[in-house]
PDB file of N, CA and C in Angstrom:
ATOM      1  N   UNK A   1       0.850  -1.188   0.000  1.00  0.00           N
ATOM      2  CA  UNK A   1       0.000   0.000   0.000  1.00  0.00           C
ATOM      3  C   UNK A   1       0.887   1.240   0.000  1.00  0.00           C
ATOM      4  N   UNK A   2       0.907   2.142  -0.657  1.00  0.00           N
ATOM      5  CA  UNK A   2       1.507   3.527  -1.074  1.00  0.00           C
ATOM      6  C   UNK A   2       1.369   4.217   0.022  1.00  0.00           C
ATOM      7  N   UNK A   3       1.851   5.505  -0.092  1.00  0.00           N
ATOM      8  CA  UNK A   3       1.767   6.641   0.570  1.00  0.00           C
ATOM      9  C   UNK A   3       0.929   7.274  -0.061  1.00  0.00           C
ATOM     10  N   UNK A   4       0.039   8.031   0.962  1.00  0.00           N
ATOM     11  CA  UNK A   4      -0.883   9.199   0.250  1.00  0.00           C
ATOM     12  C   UNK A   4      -0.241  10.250   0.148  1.00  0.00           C
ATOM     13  N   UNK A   5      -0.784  11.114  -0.742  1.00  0.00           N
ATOM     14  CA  UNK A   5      -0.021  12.518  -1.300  1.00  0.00           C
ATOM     15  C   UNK A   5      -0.186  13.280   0.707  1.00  0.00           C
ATOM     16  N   UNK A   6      -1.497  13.502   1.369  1.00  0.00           N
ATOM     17  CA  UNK A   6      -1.104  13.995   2.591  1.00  0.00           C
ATOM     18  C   UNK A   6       0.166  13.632   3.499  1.00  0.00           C
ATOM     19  N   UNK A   7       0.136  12.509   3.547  1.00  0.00           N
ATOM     20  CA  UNK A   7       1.840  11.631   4.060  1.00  0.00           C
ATOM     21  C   UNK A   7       2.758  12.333   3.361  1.00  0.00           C
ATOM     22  N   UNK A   8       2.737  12.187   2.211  1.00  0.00           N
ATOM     23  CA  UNK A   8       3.760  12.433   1.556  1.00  0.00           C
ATOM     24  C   UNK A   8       4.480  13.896   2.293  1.00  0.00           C
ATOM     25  N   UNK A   9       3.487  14.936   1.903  1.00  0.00           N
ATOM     26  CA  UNK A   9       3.289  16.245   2.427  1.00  0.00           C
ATOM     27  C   UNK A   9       3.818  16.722   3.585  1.00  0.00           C
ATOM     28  N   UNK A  10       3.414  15.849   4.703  1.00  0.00           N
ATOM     29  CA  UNK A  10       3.921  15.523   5.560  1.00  0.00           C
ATOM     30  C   UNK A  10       5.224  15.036   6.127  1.00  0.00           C
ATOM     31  N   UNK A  11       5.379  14.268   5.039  1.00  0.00           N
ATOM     32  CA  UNK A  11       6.996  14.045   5.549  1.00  0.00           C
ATOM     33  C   UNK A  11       8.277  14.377   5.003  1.00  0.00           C
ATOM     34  N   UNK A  12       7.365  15.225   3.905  1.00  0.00           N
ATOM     35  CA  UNK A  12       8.279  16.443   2.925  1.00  0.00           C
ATOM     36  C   UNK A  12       8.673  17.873   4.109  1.00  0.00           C
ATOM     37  N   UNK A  13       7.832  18.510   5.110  1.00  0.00           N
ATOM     38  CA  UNK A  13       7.601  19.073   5.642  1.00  0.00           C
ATOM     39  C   UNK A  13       8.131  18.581   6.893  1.00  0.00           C
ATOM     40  N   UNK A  14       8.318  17.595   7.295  1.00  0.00           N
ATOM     41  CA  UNK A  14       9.420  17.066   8.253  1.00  0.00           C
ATOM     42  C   UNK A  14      10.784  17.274   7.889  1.00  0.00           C
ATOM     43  N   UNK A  15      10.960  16.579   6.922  1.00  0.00           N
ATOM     44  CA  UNK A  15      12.508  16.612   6.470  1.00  0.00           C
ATOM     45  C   UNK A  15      12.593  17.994   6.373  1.00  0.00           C
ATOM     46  N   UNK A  16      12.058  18.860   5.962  1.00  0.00           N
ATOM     47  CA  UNK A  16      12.174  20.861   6.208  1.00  0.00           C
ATOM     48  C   UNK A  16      12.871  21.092   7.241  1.00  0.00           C
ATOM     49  N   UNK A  17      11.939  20.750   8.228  1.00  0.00           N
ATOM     50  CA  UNK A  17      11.742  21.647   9.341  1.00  0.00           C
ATOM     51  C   UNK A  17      13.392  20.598   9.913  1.00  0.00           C
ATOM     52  N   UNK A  18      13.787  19.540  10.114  1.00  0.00           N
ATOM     53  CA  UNK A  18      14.960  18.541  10.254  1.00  0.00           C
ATOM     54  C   UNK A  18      15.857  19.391   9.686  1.00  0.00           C
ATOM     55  N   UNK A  19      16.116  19.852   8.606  1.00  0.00           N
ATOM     56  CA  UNK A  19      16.907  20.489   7.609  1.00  0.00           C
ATOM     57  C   UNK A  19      17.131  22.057   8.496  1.00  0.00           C
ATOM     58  N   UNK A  20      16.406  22.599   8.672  1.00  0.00           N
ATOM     59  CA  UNK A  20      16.096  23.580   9.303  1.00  0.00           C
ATOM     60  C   UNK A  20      16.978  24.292  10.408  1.00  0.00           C
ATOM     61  N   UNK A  21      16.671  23.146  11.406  1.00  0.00           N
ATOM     62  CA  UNK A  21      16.360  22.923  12.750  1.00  0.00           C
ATOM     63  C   UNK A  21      18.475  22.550  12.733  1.00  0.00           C
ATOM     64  N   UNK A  22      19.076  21.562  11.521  1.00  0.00           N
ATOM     65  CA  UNK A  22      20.413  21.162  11.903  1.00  0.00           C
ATOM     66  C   UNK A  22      20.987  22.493  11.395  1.00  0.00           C
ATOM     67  N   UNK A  23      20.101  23.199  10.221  1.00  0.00           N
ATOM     68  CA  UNK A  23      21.116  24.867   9.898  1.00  0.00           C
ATOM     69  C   UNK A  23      21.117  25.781  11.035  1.00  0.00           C
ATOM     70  N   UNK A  24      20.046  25.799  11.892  1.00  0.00           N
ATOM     71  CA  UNK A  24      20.400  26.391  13.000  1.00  0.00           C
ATOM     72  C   UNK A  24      21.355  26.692  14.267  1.00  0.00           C
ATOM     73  N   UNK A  25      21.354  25.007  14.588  1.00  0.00           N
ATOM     74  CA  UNK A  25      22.122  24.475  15.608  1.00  0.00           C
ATOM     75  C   UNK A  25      23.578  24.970  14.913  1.00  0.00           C
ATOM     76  N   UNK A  26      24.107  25.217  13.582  1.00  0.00           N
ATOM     77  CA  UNK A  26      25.340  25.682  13.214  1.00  0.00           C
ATOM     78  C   UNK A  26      25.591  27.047  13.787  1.00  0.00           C
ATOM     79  N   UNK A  27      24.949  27.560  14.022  1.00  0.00           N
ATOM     80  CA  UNK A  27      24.608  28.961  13.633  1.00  0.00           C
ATOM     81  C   UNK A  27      25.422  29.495  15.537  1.00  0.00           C
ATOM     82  N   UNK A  28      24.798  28.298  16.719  1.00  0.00           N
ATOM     83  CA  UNK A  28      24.739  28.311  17.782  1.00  0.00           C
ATOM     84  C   UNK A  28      26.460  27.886  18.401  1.00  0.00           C
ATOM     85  N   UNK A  29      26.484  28.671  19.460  1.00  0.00           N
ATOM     86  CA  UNK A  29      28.020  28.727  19.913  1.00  0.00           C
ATOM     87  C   UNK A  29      27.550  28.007  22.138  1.00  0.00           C
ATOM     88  N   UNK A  30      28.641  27.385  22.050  1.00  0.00           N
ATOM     89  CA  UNK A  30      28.579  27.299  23.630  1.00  0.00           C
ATOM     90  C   UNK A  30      29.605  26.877  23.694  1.00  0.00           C
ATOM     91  N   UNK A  31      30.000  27.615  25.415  1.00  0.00           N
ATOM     92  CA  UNK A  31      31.547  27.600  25.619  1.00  0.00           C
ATOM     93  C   UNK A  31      31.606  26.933  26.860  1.00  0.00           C
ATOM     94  N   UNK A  32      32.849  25.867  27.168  1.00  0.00           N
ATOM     95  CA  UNK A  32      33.282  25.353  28.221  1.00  0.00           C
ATOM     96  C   UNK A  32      34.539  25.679  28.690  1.00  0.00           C
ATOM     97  N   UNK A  33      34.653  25.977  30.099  1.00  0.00           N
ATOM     98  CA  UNK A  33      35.654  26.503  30.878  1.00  0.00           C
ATOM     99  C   UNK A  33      36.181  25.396  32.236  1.00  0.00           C
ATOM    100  N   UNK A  34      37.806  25.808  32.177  1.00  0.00           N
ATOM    101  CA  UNK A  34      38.102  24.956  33.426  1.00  0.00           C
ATOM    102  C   UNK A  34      38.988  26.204  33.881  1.00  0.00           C
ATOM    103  N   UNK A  35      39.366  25.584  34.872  1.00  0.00           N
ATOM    104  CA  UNK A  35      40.704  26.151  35.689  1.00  0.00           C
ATOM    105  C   UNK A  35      39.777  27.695  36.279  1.00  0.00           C
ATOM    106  N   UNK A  36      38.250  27.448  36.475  1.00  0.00           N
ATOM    107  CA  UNK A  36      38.156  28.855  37.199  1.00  0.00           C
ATOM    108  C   UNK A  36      38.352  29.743  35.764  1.00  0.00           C
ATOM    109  N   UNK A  37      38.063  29.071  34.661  1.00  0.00           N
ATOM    110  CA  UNK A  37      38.242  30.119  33.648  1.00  0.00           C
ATOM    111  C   UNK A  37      39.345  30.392  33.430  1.00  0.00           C
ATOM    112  N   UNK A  38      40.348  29.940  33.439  1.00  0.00           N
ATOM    113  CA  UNK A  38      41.764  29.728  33.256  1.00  0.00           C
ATOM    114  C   UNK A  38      41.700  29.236  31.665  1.00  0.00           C
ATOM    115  N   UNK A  39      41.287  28.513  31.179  1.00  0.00           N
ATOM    116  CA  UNK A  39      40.969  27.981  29.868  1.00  0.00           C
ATOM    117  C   UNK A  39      39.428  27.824  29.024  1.00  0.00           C
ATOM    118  N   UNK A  40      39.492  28.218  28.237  1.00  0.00           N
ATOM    119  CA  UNK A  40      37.816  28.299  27.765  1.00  0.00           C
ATOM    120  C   UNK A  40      38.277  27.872  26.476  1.00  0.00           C
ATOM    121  N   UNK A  41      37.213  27.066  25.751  1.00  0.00           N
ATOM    122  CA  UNK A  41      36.809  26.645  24.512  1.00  0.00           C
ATOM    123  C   UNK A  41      35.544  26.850  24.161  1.00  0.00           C
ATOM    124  N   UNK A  42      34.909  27.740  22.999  1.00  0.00           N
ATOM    125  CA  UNK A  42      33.829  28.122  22.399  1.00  0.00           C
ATOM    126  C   UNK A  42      33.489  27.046  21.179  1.00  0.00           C
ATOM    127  N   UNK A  43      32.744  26.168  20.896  1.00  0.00           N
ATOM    128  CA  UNK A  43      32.333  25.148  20.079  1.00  0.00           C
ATOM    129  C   UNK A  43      30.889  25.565  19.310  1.00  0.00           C
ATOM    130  N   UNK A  44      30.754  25.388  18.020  1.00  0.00           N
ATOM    131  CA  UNK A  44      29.642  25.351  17.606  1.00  0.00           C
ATOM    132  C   UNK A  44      28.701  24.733  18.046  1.00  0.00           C
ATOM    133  N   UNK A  45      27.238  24.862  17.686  1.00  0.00           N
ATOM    134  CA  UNK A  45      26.431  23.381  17.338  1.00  0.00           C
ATOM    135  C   UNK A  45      26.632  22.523  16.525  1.00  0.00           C
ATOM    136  N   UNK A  46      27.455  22.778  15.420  1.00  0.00           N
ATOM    137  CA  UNK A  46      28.049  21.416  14.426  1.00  0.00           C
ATOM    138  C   UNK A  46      29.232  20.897  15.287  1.00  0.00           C
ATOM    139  N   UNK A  47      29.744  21.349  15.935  1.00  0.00           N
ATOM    140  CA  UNK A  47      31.312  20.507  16.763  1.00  0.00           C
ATOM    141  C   UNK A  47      32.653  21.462  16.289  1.00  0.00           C
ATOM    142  N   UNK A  48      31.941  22.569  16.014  1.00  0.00           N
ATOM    143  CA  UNK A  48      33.611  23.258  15.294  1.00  0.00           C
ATOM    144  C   UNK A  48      34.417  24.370  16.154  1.00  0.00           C
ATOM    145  N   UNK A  49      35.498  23.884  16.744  1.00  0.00           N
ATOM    146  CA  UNK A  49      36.170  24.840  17.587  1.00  0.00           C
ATOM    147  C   UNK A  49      36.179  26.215  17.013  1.00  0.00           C
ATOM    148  N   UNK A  50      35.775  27.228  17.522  1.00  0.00           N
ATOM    149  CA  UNK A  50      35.899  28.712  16.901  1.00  0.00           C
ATOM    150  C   UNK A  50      36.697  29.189  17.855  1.00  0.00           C
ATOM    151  N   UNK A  51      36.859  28.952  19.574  1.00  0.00           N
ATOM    152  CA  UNK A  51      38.011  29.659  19.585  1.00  0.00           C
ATOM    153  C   UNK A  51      38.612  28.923  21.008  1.00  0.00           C
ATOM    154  N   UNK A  52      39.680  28.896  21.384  1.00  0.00           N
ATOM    155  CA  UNK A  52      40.701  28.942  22.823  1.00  0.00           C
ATOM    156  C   UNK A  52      41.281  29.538  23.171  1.00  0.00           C
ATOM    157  N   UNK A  53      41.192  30.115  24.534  1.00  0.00           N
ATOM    158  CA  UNK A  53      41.452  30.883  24.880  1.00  0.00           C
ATOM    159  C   UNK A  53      42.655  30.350  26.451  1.00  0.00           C
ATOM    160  N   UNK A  54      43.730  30.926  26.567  1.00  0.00           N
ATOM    161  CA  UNK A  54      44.274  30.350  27.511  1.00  0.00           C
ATOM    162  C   UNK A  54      45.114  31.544  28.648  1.00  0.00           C
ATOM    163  N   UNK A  55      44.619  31.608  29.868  1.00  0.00           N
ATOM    164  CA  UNK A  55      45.166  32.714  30.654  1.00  0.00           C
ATOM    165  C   UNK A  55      46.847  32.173  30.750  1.00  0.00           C
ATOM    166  N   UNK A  56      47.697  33.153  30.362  1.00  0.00           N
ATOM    167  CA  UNK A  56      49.386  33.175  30.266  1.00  0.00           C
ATOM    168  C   UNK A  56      49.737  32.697  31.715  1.00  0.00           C
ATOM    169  N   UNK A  57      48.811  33.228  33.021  1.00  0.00           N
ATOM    170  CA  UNK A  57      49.241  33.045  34.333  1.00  0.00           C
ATOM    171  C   UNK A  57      49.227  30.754  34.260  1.00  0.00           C
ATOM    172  N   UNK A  58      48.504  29.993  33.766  1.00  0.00           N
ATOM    173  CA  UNK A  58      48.563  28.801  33.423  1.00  0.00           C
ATOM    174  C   UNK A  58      49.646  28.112  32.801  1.00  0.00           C
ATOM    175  N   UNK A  59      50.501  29.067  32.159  1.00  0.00           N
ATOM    176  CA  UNK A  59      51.929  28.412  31.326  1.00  0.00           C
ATOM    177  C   UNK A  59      52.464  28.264  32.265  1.00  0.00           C
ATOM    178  N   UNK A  60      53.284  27.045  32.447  1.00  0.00           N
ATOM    179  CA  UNK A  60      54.126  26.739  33.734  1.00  0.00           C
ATOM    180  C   UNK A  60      54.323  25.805  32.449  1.00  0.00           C
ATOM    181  N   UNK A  61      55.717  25.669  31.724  1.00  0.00           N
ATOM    182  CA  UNK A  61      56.788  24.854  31.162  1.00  0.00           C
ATOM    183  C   UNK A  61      57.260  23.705  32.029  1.00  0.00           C
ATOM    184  N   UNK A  62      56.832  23.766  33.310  1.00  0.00           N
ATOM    185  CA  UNK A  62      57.353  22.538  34.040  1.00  0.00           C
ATOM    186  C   UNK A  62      55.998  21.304  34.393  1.00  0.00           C
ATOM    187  N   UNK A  63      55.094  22.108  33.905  1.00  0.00           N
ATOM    188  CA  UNK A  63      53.706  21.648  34.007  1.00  0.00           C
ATOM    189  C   UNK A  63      52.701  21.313  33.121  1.00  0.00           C
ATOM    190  N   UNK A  64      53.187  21.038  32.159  1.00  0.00           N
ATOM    191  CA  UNK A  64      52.553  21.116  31.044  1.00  0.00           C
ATOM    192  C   UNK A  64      51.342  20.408  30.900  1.00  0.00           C
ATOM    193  N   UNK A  65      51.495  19.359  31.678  1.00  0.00           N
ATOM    194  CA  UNK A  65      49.820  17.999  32.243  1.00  0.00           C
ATOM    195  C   UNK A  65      49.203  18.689  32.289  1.00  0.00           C
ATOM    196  N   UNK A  66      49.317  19.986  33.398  1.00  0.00           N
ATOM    197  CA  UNK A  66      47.985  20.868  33.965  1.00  0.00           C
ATOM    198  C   UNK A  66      47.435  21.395  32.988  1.00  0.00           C
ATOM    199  N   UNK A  67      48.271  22.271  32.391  1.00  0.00           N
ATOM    200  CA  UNK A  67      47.379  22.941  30.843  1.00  0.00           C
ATOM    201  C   UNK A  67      46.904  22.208  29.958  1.00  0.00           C
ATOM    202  N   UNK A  68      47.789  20.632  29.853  1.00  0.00           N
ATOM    203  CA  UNK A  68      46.822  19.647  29.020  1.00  0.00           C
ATOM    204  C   UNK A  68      45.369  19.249  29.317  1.00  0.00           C
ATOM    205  N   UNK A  69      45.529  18.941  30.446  1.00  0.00           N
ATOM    206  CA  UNK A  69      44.318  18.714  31.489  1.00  0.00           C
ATOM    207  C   UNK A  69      43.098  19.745  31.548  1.00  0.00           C
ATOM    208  N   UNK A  70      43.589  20.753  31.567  1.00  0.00           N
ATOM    209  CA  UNK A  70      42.147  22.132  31.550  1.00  0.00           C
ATOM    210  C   UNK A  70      41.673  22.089  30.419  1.00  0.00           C
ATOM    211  N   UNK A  71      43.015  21.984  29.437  1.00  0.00           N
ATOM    212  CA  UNK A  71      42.190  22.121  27.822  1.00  0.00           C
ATOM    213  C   UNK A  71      41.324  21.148  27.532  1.00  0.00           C
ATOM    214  N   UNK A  72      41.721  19.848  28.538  1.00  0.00           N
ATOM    215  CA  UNK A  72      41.031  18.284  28.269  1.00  0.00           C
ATOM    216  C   UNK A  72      38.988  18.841  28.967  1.00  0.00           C
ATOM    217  N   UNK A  73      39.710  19.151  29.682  1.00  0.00           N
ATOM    218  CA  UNK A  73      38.456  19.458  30.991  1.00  0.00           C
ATOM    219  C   UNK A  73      37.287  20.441  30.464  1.00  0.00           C
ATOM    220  N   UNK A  74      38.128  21.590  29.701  1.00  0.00           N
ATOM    221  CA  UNK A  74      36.787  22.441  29.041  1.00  0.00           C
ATOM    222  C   UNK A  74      36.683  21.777  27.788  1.00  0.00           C
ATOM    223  N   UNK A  75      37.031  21.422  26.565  1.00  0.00           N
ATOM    224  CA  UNK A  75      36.696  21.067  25.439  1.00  0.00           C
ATOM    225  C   UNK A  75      35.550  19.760  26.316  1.00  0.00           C
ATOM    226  N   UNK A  76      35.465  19.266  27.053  1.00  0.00           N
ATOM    227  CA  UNK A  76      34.599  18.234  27.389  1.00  0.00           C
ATOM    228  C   UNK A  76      33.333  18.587  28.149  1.00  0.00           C
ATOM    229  N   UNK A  77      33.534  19.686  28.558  1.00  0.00           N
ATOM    230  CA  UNK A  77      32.400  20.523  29.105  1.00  0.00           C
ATOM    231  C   UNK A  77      31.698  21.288  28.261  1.00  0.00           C
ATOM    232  N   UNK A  78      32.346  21.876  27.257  1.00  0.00           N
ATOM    233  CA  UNK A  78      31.854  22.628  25.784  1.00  0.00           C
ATOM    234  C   UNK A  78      31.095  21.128  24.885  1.00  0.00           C
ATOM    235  N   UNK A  79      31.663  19.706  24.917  1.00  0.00           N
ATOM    236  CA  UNK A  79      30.599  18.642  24.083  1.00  0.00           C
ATOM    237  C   UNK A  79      29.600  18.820  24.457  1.00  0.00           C
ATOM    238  N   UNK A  80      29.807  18.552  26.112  1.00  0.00           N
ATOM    239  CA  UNK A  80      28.667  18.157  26.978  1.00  0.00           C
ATOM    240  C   UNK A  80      27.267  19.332  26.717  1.00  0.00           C
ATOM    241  N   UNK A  81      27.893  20.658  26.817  1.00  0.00           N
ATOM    242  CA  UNK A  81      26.449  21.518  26.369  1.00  0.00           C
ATOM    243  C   UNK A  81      26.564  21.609  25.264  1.00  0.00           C
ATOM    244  N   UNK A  82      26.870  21.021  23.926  1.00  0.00           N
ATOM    245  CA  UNK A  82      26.567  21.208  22.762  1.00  0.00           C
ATOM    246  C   UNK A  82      25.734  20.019  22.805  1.00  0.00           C
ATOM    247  N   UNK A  83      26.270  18.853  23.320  1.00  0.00           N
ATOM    248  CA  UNK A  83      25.057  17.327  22.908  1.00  0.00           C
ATOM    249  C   UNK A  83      23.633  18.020  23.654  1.00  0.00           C
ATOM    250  N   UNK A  84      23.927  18.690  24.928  1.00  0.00           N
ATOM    251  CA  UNK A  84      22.619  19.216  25.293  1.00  0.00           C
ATOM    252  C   UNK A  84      21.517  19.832  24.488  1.00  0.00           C
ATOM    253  N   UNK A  85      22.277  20.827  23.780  1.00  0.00           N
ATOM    254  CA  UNK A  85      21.521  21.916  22.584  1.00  0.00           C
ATOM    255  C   UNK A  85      21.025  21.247  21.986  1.00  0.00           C
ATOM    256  N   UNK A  86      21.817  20.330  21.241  1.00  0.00           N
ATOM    257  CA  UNK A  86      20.974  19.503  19.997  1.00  0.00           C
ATOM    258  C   UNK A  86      19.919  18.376  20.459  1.00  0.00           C
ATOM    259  N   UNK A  87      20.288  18.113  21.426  1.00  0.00           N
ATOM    260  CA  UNK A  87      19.134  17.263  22.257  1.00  0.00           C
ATOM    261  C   UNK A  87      17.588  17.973  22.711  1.00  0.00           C
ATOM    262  N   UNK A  88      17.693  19.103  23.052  1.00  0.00           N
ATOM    263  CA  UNK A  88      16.532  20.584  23.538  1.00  0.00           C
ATOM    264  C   UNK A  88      16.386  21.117  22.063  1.00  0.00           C
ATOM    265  N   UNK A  89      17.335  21.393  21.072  1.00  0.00           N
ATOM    266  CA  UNK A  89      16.915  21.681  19.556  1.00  0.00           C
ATOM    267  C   UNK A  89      16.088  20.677  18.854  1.00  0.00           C
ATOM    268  N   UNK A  90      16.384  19.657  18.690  1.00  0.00           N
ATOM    269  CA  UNK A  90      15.799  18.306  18.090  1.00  0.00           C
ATOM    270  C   UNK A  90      14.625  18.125  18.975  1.00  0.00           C
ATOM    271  N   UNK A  91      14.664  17.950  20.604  1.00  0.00           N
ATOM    272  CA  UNK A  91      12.870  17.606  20.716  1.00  0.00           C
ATOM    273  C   UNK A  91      12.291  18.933  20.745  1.00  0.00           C
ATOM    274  N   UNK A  92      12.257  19.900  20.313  1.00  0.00           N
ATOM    275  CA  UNK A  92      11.694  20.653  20.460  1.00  0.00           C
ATOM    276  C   UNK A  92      10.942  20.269  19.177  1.00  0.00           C
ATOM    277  N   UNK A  93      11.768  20.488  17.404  1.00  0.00           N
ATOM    278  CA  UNK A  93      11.403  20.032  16.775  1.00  0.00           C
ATOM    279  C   UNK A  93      10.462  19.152  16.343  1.00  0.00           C
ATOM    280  N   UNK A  94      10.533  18.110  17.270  1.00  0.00           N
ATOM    281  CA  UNK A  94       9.732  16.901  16.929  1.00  0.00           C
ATOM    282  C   UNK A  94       8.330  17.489  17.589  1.00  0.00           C
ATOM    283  N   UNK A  95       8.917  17.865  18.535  1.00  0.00           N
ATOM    284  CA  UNK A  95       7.562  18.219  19.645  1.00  0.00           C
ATOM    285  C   UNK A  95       6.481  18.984  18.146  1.00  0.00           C
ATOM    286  N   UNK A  96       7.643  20.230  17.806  1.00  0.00           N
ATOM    287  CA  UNK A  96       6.568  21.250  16.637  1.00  0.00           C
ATOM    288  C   UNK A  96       5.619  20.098  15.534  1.00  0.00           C
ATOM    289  N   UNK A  97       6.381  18.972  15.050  1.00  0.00           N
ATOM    290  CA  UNK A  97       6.197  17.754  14.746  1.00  0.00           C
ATOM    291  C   UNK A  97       4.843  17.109  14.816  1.00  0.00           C
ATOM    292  N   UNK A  98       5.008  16.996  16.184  1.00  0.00           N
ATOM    293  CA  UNK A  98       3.689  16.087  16.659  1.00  0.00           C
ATOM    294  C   UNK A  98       3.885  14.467  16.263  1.00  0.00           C
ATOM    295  N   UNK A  99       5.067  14.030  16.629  1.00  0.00           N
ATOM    296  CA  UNK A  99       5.171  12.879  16.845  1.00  0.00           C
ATOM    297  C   UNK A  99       5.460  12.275  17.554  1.00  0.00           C
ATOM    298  N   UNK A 100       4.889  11.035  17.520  1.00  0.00           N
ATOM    299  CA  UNK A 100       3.837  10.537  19.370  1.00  0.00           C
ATOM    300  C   UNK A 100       5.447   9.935  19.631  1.00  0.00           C
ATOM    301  N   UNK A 101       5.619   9.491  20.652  1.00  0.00           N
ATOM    302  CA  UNK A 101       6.814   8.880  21.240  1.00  0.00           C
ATOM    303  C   UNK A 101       8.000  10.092  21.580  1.00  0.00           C
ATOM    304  N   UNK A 102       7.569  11.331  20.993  1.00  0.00           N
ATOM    305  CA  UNK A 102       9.345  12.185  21.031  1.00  0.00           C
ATOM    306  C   UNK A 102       8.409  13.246  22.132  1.00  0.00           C
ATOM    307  N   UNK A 103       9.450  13.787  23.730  1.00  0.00           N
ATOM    308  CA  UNK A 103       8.891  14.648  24.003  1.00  0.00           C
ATOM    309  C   UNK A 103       8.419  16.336  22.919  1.00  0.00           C
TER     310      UNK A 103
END
């Protein structure tokens, strides 16, 4: 049994608003910080580093773990609220949607 042209319509108008909804999330920036803000990383909603930032008082040449470590610590805090976004972007979506199972 086929799809009706309303289905169809419908799920032409999904894939839109899907299409939409991932050009946006590009568009969106969130930043993760360690060290007390000692180190910050700004990440897109696609995953694309735009910037790092690193306080000079953190260079210690004898220490170099530590600054590895903060940079480790915010770039992982910057995923963490980007998987968030797209998680609150996407059901929101679905929600506009109206499809049963997605908040």
């Amino acid at each position: 049994m086929g799809m009706n042209r309303q289905m169809m319509r419908q799920l032409q108008k999904m894939q839109e608003r899907v299409l939409k909804a991932q050009e946006e999330l590009q568009t969106r920036s969130v930043e993760g910080t360690a060290g007390g803000g000692a180190v910050s990383v700004r990440l897109s909603g696609g995953l694309k580093v735009e910037a790092l930032k690193i306080d000079p008082e953190v260079l210690d040449p004898d220490d170099v773990e530590m600054l590895e470590d903060l940079v480790t610590a915010a770039l992982n805090e910057a995923l963490e609220k980007v998987q968030a976004l797209q998680t609150e972007h996407m059901a929101s979506v679905a929600g506009r949607l109206g499809l049963p199972g997605l908040p």
